[in-house]
PDB file of N, CA and C in Angstrom:
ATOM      1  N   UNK A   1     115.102  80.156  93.126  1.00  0.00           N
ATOM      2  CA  UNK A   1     114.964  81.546  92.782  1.00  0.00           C
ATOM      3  C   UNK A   1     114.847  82.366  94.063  1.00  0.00           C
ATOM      4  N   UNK A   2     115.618  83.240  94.087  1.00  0.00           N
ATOM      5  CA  UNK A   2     115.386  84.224  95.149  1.00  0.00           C
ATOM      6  C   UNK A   2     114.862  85.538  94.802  1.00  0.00           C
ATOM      7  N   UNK A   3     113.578  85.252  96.136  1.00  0.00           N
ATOM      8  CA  UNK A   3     112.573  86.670  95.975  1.00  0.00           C
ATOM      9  C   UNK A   3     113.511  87.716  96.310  1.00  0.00           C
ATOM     10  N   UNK A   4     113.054  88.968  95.166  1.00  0.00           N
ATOM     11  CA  UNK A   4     113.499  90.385  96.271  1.00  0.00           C
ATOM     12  C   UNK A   4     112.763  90.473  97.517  1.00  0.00           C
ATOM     13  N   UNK A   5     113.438  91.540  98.512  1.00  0.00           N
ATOM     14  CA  UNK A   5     112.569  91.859  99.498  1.00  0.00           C
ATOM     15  C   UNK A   5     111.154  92.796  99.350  1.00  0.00           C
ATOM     16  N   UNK A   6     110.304  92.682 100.264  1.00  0.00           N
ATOM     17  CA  UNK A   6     109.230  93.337  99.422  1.00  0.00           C
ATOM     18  C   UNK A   6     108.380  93.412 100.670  1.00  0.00           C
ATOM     19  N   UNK A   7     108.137  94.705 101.005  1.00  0.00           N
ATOM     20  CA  UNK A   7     107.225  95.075 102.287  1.00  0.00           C
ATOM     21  C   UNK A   7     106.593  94.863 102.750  1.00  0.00           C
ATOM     22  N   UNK A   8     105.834  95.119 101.405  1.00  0.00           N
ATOM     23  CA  UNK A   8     103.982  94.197 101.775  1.00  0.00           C
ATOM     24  C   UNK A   8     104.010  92.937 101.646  1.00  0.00           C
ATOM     25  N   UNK A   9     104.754  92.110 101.012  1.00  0.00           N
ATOM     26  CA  UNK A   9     104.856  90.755 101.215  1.00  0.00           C
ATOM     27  C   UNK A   9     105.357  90.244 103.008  1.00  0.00           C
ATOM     28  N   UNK A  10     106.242  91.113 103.264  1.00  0.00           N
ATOM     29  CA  UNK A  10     106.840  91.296 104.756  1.00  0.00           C
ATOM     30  C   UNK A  10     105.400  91.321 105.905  1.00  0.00           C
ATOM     31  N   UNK A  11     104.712  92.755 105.501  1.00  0.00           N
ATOM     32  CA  UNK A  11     103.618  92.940 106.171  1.00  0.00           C
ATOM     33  C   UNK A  11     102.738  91.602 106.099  1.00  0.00           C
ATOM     34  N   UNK A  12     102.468  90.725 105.597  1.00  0.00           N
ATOM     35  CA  UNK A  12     101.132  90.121 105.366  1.00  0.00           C
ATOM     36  C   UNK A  12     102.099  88.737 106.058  1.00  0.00           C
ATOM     37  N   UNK A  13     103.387  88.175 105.558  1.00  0.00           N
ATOM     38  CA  UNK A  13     103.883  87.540 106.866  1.00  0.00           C
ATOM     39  C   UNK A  13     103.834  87.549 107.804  1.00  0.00           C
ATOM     40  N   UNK A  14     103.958  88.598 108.528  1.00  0.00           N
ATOM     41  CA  UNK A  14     104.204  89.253 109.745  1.00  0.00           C
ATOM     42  C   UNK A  14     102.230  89.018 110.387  1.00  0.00           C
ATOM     43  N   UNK A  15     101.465  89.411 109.389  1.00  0.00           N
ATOM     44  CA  UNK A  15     100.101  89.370 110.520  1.00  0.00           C
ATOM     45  C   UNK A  15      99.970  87.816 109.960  1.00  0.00           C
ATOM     46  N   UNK A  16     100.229  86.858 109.892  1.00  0.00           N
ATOM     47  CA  UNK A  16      99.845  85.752 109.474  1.00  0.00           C
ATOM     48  C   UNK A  16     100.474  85.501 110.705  1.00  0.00           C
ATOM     49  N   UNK A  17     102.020  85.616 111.460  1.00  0.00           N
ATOM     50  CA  UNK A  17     102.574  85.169 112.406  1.00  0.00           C
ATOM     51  C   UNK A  17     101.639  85.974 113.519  1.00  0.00           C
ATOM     52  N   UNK A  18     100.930  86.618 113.569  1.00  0.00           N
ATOM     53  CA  UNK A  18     100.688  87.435 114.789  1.00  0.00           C
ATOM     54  C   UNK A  18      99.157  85.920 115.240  1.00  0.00           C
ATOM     55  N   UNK A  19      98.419  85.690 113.909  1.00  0.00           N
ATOM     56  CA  UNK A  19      97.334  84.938 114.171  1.00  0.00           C
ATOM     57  C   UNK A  19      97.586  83.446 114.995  1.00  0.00           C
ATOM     58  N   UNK A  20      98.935  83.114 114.035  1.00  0.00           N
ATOM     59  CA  UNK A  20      99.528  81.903 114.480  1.00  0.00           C
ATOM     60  C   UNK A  20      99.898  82.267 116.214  1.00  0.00           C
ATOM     61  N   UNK A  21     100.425  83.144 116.960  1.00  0.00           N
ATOM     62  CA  UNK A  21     100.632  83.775 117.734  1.00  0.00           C
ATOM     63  C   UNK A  21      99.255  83.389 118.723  1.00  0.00           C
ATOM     64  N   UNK A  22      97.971  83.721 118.297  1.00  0.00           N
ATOM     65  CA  UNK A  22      96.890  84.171 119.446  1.00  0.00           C
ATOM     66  C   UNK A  22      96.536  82.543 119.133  1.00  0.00           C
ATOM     67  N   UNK A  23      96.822  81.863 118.341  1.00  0.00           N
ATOM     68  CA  UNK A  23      96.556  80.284 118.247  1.00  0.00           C
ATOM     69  C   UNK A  23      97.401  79.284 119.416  1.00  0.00           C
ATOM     70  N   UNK A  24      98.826  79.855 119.866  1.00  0.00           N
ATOM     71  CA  UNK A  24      99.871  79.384 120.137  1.00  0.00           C
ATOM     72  C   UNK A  24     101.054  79.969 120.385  1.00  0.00           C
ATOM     73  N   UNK A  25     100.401  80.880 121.733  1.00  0.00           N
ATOM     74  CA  UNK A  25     101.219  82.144 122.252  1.00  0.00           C
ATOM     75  C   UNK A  25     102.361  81.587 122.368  1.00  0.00           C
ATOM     76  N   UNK A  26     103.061  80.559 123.074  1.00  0.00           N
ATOM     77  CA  UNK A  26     104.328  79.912 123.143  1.00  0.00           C
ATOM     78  C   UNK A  26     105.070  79.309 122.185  1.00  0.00           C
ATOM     79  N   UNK A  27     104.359  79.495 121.108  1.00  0.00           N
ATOM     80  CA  UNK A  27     105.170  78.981 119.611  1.00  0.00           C
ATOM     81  C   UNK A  27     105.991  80.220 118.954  1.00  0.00           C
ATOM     82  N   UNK A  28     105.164  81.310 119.414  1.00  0.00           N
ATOM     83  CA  UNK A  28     105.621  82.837 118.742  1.00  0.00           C
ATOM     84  C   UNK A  28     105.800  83.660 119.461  1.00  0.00           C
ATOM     85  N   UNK A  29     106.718  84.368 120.327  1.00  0.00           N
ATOM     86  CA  UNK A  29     106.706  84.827 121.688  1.00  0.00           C
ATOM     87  C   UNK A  29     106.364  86.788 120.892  1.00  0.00           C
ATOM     88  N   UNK A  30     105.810  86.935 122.087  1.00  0.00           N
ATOM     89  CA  UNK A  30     105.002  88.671 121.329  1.00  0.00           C
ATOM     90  C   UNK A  30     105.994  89.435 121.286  1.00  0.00           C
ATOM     91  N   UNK A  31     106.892  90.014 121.637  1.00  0.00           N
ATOM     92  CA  UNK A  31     108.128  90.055 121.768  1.00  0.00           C
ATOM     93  C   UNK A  31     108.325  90.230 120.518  1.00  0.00           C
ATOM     94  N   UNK A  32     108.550  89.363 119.776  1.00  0.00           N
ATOM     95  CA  UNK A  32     109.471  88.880 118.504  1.00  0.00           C
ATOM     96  C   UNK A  32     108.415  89.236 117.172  1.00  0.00           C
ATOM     97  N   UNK A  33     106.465  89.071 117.413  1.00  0.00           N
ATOM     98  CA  UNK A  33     106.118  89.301 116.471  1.00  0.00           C
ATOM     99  C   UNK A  33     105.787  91.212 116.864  1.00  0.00           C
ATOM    100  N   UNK A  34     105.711  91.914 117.822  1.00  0.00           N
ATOM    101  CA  UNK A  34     105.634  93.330 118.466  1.00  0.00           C
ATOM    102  C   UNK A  34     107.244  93.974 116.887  1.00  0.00           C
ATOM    103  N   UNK A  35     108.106  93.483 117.288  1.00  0.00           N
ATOM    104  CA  UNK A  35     109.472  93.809 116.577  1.00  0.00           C
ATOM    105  C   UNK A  35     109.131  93.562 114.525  1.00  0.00           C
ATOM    106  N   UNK A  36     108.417  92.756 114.559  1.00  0.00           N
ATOM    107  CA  UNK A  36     108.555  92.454 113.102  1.00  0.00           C
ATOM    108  C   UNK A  36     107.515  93.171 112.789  1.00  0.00           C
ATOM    109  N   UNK A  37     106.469  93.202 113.361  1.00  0.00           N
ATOM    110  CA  UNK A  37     105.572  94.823 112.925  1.00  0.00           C
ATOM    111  C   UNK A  37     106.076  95.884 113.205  1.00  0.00           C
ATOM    112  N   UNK A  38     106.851  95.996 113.708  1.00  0.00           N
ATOM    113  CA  UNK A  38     107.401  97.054 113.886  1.00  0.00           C
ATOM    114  C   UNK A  38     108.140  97.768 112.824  1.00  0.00           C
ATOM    115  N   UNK A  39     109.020  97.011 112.073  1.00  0.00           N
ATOM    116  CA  UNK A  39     110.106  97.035 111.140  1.00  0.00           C
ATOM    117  C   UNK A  39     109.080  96.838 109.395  1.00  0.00           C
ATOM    118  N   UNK A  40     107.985  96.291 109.962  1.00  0.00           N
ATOM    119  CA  UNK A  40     107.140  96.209 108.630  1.00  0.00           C
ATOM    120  C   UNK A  40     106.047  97.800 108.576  1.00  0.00           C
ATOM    121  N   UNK A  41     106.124  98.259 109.337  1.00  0.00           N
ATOM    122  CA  UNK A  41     105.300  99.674 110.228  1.00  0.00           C
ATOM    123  C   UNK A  41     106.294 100.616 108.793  1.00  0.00           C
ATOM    124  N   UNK A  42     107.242 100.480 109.330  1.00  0.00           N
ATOM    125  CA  UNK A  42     108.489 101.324 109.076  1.00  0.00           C
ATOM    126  C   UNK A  42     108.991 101.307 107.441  1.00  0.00           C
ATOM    127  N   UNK A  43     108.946 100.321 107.318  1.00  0.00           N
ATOM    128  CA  UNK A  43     109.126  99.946 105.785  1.00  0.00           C
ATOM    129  C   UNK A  43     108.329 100.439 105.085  1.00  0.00           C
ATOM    130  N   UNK A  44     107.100  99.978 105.452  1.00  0.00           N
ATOM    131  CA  UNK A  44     105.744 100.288 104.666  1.00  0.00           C
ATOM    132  C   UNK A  44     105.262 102.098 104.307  1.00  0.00           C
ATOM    133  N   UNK A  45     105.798 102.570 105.622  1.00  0.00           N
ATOM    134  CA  UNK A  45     106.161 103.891 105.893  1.00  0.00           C
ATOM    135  C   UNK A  45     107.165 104.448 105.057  1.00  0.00           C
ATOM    136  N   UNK A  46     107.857 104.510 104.541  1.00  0.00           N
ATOM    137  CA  UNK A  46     108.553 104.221 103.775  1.00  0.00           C
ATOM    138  C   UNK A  46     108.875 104.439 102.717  1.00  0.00           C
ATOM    139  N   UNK A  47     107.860 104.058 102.240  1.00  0.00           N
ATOM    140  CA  UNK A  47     107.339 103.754 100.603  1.00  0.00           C
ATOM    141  C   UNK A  47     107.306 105.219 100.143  1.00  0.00           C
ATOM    142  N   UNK A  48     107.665 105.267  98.797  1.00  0.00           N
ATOM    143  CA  UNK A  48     107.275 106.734  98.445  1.00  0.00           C
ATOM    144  C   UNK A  48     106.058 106.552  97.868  1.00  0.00           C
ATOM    145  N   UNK A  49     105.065 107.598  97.640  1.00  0.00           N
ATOM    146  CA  UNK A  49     103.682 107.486  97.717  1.00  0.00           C
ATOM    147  C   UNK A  49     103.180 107.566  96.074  1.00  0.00           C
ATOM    148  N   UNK A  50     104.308 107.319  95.212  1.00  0.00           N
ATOM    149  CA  UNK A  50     104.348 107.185  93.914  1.00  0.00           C
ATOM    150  C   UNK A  50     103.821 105.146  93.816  1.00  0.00           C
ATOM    151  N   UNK A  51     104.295 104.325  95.007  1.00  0.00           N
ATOM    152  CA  UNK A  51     104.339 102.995  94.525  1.00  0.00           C
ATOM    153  C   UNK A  51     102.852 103.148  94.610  1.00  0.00           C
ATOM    154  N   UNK A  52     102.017 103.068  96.037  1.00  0.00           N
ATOM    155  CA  UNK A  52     100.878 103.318  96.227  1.00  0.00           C
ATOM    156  C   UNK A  52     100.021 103.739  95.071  1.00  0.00           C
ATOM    157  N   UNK A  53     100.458 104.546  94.672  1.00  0.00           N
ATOM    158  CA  UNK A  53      99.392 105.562  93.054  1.00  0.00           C
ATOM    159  C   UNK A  53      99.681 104.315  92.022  1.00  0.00           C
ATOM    160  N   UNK A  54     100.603 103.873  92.013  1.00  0.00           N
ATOM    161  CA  UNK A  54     100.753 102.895  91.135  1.00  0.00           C
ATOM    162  C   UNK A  54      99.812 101.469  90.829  1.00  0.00           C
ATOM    163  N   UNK A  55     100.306 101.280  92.314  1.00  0.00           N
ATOM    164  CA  UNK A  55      99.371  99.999  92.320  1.00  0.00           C
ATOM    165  C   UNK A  55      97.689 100.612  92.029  1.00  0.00           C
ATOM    166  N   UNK A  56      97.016 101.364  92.743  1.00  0.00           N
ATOM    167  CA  UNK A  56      95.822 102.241  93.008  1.00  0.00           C
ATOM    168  C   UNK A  56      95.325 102.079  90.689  1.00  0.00           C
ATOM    169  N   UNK A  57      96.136 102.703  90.355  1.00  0.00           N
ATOM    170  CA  UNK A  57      95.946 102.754  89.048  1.00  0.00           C
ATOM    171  C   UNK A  57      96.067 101.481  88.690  1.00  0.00           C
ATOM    172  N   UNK A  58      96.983 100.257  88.546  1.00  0.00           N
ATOM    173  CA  UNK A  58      96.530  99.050  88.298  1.00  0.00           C
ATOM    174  C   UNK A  58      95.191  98.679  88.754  1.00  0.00           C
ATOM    175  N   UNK A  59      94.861  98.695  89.336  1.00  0.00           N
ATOM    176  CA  UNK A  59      93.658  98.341  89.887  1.00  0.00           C
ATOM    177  C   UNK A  59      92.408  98.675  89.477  1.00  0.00           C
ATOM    178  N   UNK A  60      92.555  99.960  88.958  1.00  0.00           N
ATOM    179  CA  UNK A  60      91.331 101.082  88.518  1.00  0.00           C
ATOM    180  C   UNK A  60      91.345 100.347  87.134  1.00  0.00           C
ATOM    181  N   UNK A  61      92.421  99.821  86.737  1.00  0.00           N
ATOM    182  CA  UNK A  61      92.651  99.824  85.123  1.00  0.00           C
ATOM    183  C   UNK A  61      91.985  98.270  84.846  1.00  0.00           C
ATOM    184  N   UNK A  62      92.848  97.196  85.794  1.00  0.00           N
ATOM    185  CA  UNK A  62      92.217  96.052  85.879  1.00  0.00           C
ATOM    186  C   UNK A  62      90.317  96.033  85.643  1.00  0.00           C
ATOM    187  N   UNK A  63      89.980  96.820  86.572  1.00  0.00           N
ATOM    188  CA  UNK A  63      88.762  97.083  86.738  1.00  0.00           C
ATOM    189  C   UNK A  63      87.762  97.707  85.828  1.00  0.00           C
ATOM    190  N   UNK A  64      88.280  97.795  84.274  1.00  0.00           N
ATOM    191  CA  UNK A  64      87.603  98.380  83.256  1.00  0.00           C
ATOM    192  C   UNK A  64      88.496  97.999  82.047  1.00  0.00           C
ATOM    193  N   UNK A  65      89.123  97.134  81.783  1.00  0.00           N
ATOM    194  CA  UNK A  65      89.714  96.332  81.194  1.00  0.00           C
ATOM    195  C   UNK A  65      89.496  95.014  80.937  1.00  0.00           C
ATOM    196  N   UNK A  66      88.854  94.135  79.521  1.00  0.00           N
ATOM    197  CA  UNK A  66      88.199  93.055  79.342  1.00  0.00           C
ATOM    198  C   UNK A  66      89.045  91.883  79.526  1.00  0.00           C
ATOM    199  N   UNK A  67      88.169  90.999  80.605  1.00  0.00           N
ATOM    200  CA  UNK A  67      88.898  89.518  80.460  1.00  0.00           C
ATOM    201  C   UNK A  67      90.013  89.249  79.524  1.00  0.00           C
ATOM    202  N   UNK A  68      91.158  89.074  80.000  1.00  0.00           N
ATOM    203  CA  UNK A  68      92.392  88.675  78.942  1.00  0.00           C
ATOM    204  C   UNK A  68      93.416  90.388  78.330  1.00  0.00           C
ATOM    205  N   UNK A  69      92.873  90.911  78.697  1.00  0.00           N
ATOM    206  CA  UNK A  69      93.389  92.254  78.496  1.00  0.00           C
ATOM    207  C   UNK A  69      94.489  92.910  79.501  1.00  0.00           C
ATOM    208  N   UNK A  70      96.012  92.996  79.138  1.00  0.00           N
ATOM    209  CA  UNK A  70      96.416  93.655  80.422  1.00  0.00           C
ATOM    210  C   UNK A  70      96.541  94.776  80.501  1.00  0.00           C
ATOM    211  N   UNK A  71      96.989  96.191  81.769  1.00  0.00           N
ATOM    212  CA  UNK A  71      97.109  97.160  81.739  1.00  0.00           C
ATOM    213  C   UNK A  71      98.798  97.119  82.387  1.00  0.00           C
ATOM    214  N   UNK A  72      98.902  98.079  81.412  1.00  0.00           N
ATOM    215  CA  UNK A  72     100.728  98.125  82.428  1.00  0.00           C
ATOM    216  C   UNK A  72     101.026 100.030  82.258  1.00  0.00           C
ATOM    217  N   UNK A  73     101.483  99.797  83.901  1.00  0.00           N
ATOM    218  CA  UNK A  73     101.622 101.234  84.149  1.00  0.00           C
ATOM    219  C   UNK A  73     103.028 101.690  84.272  1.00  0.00           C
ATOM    220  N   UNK A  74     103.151 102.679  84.278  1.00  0.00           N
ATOM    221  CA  UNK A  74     104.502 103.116  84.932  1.00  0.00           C
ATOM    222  C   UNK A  74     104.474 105.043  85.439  1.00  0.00           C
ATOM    223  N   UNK A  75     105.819 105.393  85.924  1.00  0.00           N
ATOM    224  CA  UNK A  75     106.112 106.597  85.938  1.00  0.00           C
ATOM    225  C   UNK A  75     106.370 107.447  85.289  1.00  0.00           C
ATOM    226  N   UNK A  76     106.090 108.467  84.742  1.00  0.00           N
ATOM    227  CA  UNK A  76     106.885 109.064  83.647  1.00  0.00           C
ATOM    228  C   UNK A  76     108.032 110.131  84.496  1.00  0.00           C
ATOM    229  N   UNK A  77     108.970 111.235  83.470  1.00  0.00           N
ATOM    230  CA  UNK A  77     109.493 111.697  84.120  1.00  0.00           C
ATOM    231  C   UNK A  77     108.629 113.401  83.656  1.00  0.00           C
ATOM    232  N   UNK A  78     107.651 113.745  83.176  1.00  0.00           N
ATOM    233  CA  UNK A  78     107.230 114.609  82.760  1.00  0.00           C
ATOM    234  C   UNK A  78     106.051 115.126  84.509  1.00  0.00           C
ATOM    235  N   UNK A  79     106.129 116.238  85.155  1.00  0.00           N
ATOM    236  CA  UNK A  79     106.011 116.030  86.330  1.00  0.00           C
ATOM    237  C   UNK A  79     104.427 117.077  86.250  1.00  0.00           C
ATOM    238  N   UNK A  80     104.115 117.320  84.740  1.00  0.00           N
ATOM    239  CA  UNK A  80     102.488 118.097  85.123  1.00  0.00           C
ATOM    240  C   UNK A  80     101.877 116.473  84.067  1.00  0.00           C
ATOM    241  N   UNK A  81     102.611 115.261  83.988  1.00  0.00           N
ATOM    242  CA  UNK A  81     101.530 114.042  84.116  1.00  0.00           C
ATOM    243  C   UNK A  81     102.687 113.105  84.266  1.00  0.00           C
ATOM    244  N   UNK A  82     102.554 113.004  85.221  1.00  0.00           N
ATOM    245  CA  UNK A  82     103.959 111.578  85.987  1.00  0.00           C
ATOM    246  C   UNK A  82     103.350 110.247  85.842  1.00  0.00           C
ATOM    247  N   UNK A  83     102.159 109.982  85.492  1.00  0.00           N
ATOM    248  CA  UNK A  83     101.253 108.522  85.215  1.00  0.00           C
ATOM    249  C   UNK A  83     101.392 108.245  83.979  1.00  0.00           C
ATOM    250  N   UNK A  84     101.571 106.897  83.532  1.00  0.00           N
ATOM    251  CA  UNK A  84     101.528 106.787  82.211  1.00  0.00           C
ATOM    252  C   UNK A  84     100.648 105.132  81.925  1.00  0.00           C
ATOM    253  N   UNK A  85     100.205 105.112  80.939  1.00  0.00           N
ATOM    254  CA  UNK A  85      99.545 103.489  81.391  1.00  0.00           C
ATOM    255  C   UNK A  85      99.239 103.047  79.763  1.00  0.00           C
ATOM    256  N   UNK A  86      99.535 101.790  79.602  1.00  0.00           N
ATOM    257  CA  UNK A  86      98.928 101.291  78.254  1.00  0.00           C
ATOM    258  C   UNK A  86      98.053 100.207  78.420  1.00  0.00           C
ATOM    259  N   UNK A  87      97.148  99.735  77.520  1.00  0.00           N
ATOM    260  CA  UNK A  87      96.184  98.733  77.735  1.00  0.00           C
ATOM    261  C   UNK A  87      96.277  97.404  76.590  1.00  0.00           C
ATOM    262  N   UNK A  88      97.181  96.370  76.701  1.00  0.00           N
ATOM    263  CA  UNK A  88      96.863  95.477  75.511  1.00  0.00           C
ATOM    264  C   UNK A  88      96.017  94.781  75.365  1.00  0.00           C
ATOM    265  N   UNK A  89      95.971  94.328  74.204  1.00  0.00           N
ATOM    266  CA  UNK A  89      94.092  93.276  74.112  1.00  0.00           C
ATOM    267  C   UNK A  89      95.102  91.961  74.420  1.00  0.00           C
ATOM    268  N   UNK A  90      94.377  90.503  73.757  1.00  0.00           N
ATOM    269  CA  UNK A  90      94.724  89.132  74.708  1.00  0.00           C
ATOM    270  C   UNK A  90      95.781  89.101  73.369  1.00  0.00           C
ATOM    271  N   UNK A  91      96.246  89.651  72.104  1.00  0.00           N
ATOM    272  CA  UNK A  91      96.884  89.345  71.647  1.00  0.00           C
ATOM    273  C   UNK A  91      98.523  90.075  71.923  1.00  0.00           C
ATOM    274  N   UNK A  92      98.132  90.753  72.597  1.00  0.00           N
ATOM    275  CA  UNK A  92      99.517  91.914  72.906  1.00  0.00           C
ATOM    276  C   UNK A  92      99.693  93.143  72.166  1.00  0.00           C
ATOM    277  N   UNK A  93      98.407  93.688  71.540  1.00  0.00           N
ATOM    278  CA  UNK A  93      97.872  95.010  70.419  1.00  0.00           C
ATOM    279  C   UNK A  93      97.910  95.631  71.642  1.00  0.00           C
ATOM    280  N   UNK A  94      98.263  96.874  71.549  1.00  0.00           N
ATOM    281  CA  UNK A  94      97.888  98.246  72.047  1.00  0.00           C
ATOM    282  C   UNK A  94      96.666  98.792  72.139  1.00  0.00           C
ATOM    283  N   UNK A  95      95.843  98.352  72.852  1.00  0.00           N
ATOM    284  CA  UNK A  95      94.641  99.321  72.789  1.00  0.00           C
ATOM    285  C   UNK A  95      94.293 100.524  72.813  1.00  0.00           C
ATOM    286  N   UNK A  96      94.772 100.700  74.038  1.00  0.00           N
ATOM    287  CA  UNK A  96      94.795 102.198  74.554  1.00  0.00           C
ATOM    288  C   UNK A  96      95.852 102.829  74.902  1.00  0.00           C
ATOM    289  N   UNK A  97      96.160 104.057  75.649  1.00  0.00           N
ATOM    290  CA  UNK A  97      97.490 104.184  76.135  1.00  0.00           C
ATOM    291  C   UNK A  97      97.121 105.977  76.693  1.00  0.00           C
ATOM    292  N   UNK A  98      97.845 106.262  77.878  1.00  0.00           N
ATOM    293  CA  UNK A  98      97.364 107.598  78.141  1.00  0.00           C
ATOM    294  C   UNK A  98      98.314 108.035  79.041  1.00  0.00           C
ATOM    295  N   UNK A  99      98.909 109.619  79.187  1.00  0.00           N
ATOM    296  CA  UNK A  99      99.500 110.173  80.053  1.00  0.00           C
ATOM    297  C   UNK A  99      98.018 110.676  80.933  1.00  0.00           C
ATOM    298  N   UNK A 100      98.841 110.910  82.610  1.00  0.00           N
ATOM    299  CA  UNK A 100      97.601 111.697  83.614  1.00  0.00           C
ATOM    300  C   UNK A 100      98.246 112.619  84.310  1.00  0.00           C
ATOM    301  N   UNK A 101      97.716 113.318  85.038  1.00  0.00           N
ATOM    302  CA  UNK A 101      98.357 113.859  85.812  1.00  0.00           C
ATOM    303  C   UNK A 101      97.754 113.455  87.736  1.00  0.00           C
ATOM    304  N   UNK A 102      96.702 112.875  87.392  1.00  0.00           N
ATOM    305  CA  UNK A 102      95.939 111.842  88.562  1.00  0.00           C
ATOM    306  C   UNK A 102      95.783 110.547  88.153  1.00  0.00           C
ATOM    307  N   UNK A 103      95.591 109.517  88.870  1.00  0.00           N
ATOM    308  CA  UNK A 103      94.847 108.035  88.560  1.00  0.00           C
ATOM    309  C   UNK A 103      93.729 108.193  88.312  1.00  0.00           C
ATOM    310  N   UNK A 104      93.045 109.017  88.812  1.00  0.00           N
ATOM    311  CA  UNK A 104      91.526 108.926  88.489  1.00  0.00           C
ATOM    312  C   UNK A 104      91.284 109.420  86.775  1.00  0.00           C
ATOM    313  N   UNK A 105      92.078 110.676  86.980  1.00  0.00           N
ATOM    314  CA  UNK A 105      92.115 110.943  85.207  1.00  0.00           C
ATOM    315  C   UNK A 105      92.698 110.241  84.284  1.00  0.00           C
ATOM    316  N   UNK A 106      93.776 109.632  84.448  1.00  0.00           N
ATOM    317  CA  UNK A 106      94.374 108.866  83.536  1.00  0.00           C
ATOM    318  C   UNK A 106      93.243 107.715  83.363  1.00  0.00           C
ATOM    319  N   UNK A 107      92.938 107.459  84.606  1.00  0.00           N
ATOM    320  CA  UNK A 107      91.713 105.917  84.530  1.00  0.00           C
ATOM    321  C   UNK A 107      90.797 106.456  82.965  1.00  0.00           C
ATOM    322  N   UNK A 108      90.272 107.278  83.457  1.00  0.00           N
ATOM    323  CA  UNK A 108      89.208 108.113  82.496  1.00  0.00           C
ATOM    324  C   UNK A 108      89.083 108.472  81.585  1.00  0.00           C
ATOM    325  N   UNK A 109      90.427 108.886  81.061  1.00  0.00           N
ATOM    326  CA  UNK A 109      90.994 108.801  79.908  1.00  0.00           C
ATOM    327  C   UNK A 109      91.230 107.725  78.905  1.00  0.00           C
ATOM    328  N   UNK A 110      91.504 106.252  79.483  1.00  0.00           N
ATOM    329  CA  UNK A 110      92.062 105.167  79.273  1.00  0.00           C
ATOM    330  C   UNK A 110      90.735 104.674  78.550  1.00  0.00           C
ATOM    331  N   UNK A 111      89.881 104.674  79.735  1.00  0.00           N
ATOM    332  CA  UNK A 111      88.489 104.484  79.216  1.00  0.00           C
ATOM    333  C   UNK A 111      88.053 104.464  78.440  1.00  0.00           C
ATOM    334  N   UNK A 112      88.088 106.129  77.972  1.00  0.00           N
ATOM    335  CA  UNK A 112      87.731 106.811  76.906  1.00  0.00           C
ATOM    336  C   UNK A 112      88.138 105.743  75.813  1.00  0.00           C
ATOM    337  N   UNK A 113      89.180 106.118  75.809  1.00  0.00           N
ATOM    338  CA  UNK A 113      90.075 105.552  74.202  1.00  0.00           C
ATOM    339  C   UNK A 113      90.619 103.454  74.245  1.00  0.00           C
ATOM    340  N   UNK A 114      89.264 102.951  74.792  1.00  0.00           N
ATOM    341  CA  UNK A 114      89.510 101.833  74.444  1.00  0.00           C
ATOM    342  C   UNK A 114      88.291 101.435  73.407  1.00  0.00           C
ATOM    343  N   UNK A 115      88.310 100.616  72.916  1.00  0.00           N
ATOM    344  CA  UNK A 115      87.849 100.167  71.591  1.00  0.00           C
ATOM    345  C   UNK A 115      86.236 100.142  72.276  1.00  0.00           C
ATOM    346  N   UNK A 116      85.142 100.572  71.594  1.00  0.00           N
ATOM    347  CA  UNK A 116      83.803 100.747  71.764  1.00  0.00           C
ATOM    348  C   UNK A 116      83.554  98.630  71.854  1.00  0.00           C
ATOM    349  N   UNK A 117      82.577  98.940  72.686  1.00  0.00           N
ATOM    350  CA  UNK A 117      81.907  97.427  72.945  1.00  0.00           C
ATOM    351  C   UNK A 117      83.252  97.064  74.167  1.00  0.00           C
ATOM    352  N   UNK A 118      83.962  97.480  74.456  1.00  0.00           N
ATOM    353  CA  UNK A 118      84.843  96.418  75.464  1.00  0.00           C
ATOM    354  C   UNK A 118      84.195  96.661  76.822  1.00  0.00           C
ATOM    355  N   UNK A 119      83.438  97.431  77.182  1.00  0.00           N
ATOM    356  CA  UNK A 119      82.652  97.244  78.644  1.00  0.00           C
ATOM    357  C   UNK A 119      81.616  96.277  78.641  1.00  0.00           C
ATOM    358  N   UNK A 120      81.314  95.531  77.448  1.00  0.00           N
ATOM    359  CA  UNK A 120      80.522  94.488  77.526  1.00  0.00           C
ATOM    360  C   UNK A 120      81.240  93.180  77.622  1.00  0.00           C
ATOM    361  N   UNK A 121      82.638  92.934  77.914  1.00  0.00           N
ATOM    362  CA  UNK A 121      83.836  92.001  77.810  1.00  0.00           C
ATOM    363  C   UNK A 121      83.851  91.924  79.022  1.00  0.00           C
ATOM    364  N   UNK A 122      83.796  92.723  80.048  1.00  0.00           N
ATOM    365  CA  UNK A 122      83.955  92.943  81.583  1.00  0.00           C
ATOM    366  C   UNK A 122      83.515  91.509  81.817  1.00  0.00           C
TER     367      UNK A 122
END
């Protein structure tokens, strides 16, 4: 199977070679790992600041969402709430589901409208 390319996967290569590097300066010449941060600098740079909010909201969601429960986010194209996120329980039910116009609000929202008792599932 071939991975797509993927930045931050790039980035976290790249400082793994830099460590290997201060272990065994002549195995990895600086040179060569200076260039691949460089190009991972750039990439990462890059990014439109929609992926970032994205992940940021997985995370928030993970984080108030019960063992076995997933959250799946996406973009919308509606641009006064471009966040959109649903919450399933472990069977694949819909729990929750919410437009935002921030992560923090959408988080809050999500919250709101998940089934009473699930912060004791945490």
């Amino acid at each position: 199977m071939t991975t797509t390319p993927n930045p931050i996967a790039d980035a976290v290569g790249t400082l793994k070679l830099i460590g290997m590097h201060f272990a065994a300066p002549t195995a990895y010449p600086a040179d060569a790992l200076q260039a691949a941060a460089a190009d991972c600098i750039n990439r990462l740079a890059g990014q439109p600041q929609e992926v970032a909010q994205l992940a940021l909201l997985y995370a928030a969601l993970v984080a108030i969402t019960p063992r076995g429960w997933l959250p799946h986010v996406t973009l919308t194209n509606d641009e006064a709430r471009p966040y959109g996120a649903i919450v399933t329980d472990a069977a694949g039910n819909v729990a929750a589901s919410g437009l935002g116009k921030t992560v923090n609000g959408l988080v809050a929202l999500v919250s709101a409208r998940l089934p009473a008792g699930c912060e004791e599932a945490l």
